[in-house]
N, C-alpha and C. Protein backbone atom coordinates (compact mmCIF):
# COMPACT_ATOMS: atom_id res chain seq x y z
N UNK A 1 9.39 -0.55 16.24
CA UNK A 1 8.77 -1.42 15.26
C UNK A 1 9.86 -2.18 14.51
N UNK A 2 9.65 -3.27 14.21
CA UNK A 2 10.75 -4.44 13.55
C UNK A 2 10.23 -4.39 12.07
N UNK A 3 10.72 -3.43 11.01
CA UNK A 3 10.10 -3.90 9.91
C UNK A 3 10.67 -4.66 8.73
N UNK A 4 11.56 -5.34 9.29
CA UNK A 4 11.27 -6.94 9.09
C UNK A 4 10.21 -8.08 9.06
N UNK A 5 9.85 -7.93 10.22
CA UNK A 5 8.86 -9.05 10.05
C UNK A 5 7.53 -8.25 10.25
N UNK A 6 6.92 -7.08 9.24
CA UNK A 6 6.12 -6.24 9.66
C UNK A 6 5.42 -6.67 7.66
N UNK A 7 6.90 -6.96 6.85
CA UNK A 7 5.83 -6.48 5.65
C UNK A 7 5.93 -8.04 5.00
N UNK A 8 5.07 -8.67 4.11
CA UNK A 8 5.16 -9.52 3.03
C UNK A 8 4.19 -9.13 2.09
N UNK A 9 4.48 -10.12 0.80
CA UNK A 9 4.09 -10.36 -0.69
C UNK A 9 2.86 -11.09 -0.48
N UNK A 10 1.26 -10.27 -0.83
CA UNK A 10 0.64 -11.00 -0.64
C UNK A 10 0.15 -11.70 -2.19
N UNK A 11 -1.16 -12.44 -2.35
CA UNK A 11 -1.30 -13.25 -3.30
C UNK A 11 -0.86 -12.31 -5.27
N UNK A 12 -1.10 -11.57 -4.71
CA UNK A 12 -0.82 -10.47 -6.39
C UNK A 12 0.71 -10.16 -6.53
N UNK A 13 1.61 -10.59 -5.72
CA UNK A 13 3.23 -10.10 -5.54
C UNK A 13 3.16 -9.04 -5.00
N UNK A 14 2.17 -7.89 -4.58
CA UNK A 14 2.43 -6.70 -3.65
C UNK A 14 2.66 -6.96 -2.57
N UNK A 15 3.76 -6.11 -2.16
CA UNK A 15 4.19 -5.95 -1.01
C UNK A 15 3.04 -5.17 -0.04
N UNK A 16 2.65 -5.98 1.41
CA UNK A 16 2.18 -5.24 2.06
C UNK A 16 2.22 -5.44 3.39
N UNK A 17 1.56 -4.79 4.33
CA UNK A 17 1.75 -5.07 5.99
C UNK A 17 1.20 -5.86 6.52
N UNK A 18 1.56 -6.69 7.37
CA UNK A 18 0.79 -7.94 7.59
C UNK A 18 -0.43 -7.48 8.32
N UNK A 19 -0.08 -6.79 9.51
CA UNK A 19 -1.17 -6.49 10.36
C UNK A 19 -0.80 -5.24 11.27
N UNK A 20 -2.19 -3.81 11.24
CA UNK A 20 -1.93 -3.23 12.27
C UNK A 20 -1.89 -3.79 13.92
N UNK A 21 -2.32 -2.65 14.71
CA UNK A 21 -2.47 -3.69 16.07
C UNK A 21 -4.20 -3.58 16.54
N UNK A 22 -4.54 -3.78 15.55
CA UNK A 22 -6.17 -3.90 15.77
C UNK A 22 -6.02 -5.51 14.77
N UNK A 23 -5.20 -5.97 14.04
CA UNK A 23 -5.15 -6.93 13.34
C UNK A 23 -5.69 -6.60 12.01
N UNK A 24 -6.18 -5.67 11.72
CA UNK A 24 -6.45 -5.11 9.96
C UNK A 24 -5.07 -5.48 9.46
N UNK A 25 -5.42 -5.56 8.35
CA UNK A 25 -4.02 -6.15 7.33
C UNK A 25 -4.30 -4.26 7.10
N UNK A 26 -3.11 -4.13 6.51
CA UNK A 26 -2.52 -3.03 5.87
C UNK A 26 -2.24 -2.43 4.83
N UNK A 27 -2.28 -2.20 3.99
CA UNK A 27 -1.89 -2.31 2.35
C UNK A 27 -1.16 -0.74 2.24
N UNK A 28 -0.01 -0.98 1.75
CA UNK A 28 0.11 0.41 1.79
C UNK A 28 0.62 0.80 0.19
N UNK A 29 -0.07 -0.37 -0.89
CA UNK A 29 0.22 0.18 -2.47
C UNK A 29 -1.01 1.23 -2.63
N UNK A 30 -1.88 1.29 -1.71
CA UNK A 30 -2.63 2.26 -1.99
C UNK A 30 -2.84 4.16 -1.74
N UNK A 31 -3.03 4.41 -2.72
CA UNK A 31 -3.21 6.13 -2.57
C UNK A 31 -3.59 6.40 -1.56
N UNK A 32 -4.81 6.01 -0.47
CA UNK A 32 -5.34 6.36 0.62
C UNK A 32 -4.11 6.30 1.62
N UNK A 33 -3.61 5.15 1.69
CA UNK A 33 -2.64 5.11 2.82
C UNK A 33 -1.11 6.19 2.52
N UNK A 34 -0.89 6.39 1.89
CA UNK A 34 -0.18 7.59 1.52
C UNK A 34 -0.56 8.75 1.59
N UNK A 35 -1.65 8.84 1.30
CA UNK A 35 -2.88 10.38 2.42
C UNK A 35 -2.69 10.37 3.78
N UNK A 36 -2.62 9.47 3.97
CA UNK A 36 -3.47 9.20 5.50
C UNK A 36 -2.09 9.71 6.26
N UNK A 37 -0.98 8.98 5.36
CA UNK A 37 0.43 8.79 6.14
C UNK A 37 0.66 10.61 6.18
N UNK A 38 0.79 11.20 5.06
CA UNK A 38 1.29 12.61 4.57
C UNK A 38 0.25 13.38 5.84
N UNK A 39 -0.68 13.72 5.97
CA UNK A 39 -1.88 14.55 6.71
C UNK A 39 -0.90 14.00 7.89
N UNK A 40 -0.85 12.69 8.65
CA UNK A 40 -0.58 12.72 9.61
C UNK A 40 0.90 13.22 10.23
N UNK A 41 1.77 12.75 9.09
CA UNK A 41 3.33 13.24 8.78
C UNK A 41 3.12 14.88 9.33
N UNK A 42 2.47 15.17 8.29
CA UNK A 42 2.04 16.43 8.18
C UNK A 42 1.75 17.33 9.98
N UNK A 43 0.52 16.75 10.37
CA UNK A 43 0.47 17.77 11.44
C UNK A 43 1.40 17.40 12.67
N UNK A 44 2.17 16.11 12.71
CA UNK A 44 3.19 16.75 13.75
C UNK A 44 4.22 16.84 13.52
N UNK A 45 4.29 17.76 12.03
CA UNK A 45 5.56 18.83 11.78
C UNK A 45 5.11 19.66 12.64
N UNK A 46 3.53 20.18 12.60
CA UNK A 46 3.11 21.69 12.68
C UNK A 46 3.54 21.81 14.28
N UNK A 47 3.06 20.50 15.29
CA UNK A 47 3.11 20.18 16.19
C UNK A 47 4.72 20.54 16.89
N UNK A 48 5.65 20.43 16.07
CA UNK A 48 7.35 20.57 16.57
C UNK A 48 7.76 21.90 16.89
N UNK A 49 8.35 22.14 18.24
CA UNK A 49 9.00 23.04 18.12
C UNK A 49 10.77 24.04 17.38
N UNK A 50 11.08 22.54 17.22
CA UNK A 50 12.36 22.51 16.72
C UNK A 50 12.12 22.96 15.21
N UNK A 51 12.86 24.11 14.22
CA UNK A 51 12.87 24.18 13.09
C UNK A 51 13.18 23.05 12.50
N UNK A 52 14.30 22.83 12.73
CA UNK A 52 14.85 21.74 11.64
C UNK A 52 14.08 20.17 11.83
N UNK A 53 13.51 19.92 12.76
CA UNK A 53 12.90 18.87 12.87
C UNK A 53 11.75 18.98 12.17
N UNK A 54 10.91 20.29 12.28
CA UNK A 54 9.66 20.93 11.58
C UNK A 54 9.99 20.34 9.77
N UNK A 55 11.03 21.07 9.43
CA UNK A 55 11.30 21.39 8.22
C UNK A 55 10.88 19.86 7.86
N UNK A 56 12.09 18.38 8.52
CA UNK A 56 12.05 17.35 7.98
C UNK A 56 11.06 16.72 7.81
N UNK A 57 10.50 16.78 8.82
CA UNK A 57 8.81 16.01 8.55
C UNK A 57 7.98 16.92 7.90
N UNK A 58 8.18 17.78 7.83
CA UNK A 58 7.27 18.54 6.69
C UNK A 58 8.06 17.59 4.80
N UNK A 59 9.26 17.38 4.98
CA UNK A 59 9.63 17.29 3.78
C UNK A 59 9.10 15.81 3.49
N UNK A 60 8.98 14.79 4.63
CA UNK A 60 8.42 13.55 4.91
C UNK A 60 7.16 13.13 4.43
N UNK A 61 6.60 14.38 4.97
CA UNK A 61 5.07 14.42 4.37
C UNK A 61 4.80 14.45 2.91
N UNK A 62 5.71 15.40 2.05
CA UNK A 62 5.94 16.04 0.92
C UNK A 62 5.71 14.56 0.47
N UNK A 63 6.93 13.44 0.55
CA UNK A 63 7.27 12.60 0.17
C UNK A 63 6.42 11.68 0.16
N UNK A 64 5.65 11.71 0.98
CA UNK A 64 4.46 10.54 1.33
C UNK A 64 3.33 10.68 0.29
N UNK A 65 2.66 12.12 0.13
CA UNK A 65 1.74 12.75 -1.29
C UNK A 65 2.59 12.25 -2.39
N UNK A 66 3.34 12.18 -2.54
CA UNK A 66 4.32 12.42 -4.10
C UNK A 66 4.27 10.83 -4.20
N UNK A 67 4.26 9.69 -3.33
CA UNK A 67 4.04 8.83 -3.33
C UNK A 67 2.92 8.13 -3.79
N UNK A 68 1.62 9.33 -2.75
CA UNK A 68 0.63 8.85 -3.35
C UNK A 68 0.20 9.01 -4.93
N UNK A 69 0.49 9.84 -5.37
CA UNK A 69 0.51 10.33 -6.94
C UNK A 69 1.25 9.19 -7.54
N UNK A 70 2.09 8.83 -6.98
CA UNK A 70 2.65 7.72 -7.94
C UNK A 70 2.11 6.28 -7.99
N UNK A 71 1.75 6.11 -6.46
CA UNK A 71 0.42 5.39 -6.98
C UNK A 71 -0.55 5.10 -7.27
N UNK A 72 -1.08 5.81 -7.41
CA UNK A 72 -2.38 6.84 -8.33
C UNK A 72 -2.16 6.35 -9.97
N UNK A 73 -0.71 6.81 -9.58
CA UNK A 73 -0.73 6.95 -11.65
C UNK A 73 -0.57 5.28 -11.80
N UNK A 74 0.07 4.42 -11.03
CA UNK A 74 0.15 2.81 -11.34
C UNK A 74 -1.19 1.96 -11.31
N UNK A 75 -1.98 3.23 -10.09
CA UNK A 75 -3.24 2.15 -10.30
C UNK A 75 -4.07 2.18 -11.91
N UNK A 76 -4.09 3.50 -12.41
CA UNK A 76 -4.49 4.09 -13.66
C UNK A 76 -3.95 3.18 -14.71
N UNK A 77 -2.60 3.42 -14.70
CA UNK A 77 -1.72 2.18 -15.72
C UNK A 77 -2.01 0.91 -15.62
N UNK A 78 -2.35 0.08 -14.23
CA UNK A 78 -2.54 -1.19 -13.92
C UNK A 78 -4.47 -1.63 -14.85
N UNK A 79 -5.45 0.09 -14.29
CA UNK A 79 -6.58 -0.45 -14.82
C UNK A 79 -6.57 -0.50 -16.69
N UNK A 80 -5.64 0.45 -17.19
CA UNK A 80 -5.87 0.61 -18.94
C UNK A 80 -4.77 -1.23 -19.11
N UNK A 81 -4.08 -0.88 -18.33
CA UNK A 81 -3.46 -2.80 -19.38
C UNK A 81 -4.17 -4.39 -18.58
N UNK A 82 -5.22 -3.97 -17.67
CA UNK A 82 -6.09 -5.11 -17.29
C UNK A 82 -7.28 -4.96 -19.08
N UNK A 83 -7.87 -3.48 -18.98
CA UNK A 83 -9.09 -3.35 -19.75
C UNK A 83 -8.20 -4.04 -21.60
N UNK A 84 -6.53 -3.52 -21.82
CA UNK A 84 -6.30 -3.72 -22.86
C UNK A 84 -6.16 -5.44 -22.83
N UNK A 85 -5.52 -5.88 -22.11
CA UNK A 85 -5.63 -7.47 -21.92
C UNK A 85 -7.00 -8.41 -22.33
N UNK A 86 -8.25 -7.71 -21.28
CA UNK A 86 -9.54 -8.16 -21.62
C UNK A 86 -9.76 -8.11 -23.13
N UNK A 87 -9.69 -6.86 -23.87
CA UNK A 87 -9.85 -6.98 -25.37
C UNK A 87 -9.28 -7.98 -26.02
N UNK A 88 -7.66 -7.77 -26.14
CA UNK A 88 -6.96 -8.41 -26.56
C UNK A 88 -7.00 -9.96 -26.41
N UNK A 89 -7.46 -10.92 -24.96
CA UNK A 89 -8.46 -11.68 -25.12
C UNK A 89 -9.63 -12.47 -25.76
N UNK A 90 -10.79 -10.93 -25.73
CA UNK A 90 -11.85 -11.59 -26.58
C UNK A 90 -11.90 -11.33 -27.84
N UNK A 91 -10.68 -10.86 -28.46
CA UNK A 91 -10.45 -10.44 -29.69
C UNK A 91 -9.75 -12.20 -30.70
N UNK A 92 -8.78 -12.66 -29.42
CA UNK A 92 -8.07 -13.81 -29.48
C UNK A 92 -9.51 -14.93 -29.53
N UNK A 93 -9.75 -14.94 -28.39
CA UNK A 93 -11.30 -15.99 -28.59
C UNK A 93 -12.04 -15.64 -29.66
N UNK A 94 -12.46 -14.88 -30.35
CA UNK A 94 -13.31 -14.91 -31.64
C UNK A 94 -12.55 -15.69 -33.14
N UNK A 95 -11.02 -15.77 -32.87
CA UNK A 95 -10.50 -16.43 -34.44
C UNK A 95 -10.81 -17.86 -34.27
């Protein structure tokens, strides 16, 4: 895979994947795709026979959840300063 020409900035400035090979665009600021990645990370650690190869993609996986949590917590932060903006807004339109 060339991932170079795999990711761009779409209309919001997030970075994301242009296209799987079914042609779905990709998004990977989202929590789901950081599940999806970790579970799959995940079972072919279980799948390895090699320890140390086991170990790394197990730690891969680790990394991929911990990811998703983090964007979890940005989407949370992104929805309280959209909702504080809206106020702050129609608070501005009423003077």
């Amino acid at each position: 895979m060339n991932f170079l020409n795999d990711f761009c900035l779409d209309e919001t400035g997030l970075a994301t994947m242009q296209n799987d090979r079914l042609g779905n665009e990709r998004r990977f600021e989202t929590a789901e795709y950081w599940q999806v990645h970790s579970r799959d990370t995940r079972s072919r650690a279980e799948q390895m026979t090699n320890p140390e190869s086991r170990h790394l993609m197990s730690a891969l996986a680790d990394d991929y959840e911990r990811t998703a949590h983090i964007v979890e917590g940005m989407a949370s932060i992104r929805g309280a300063l959209t909702a504080v903006m809206a106020s702050v807004n129609g608070l501005l339109s009423q003077q």
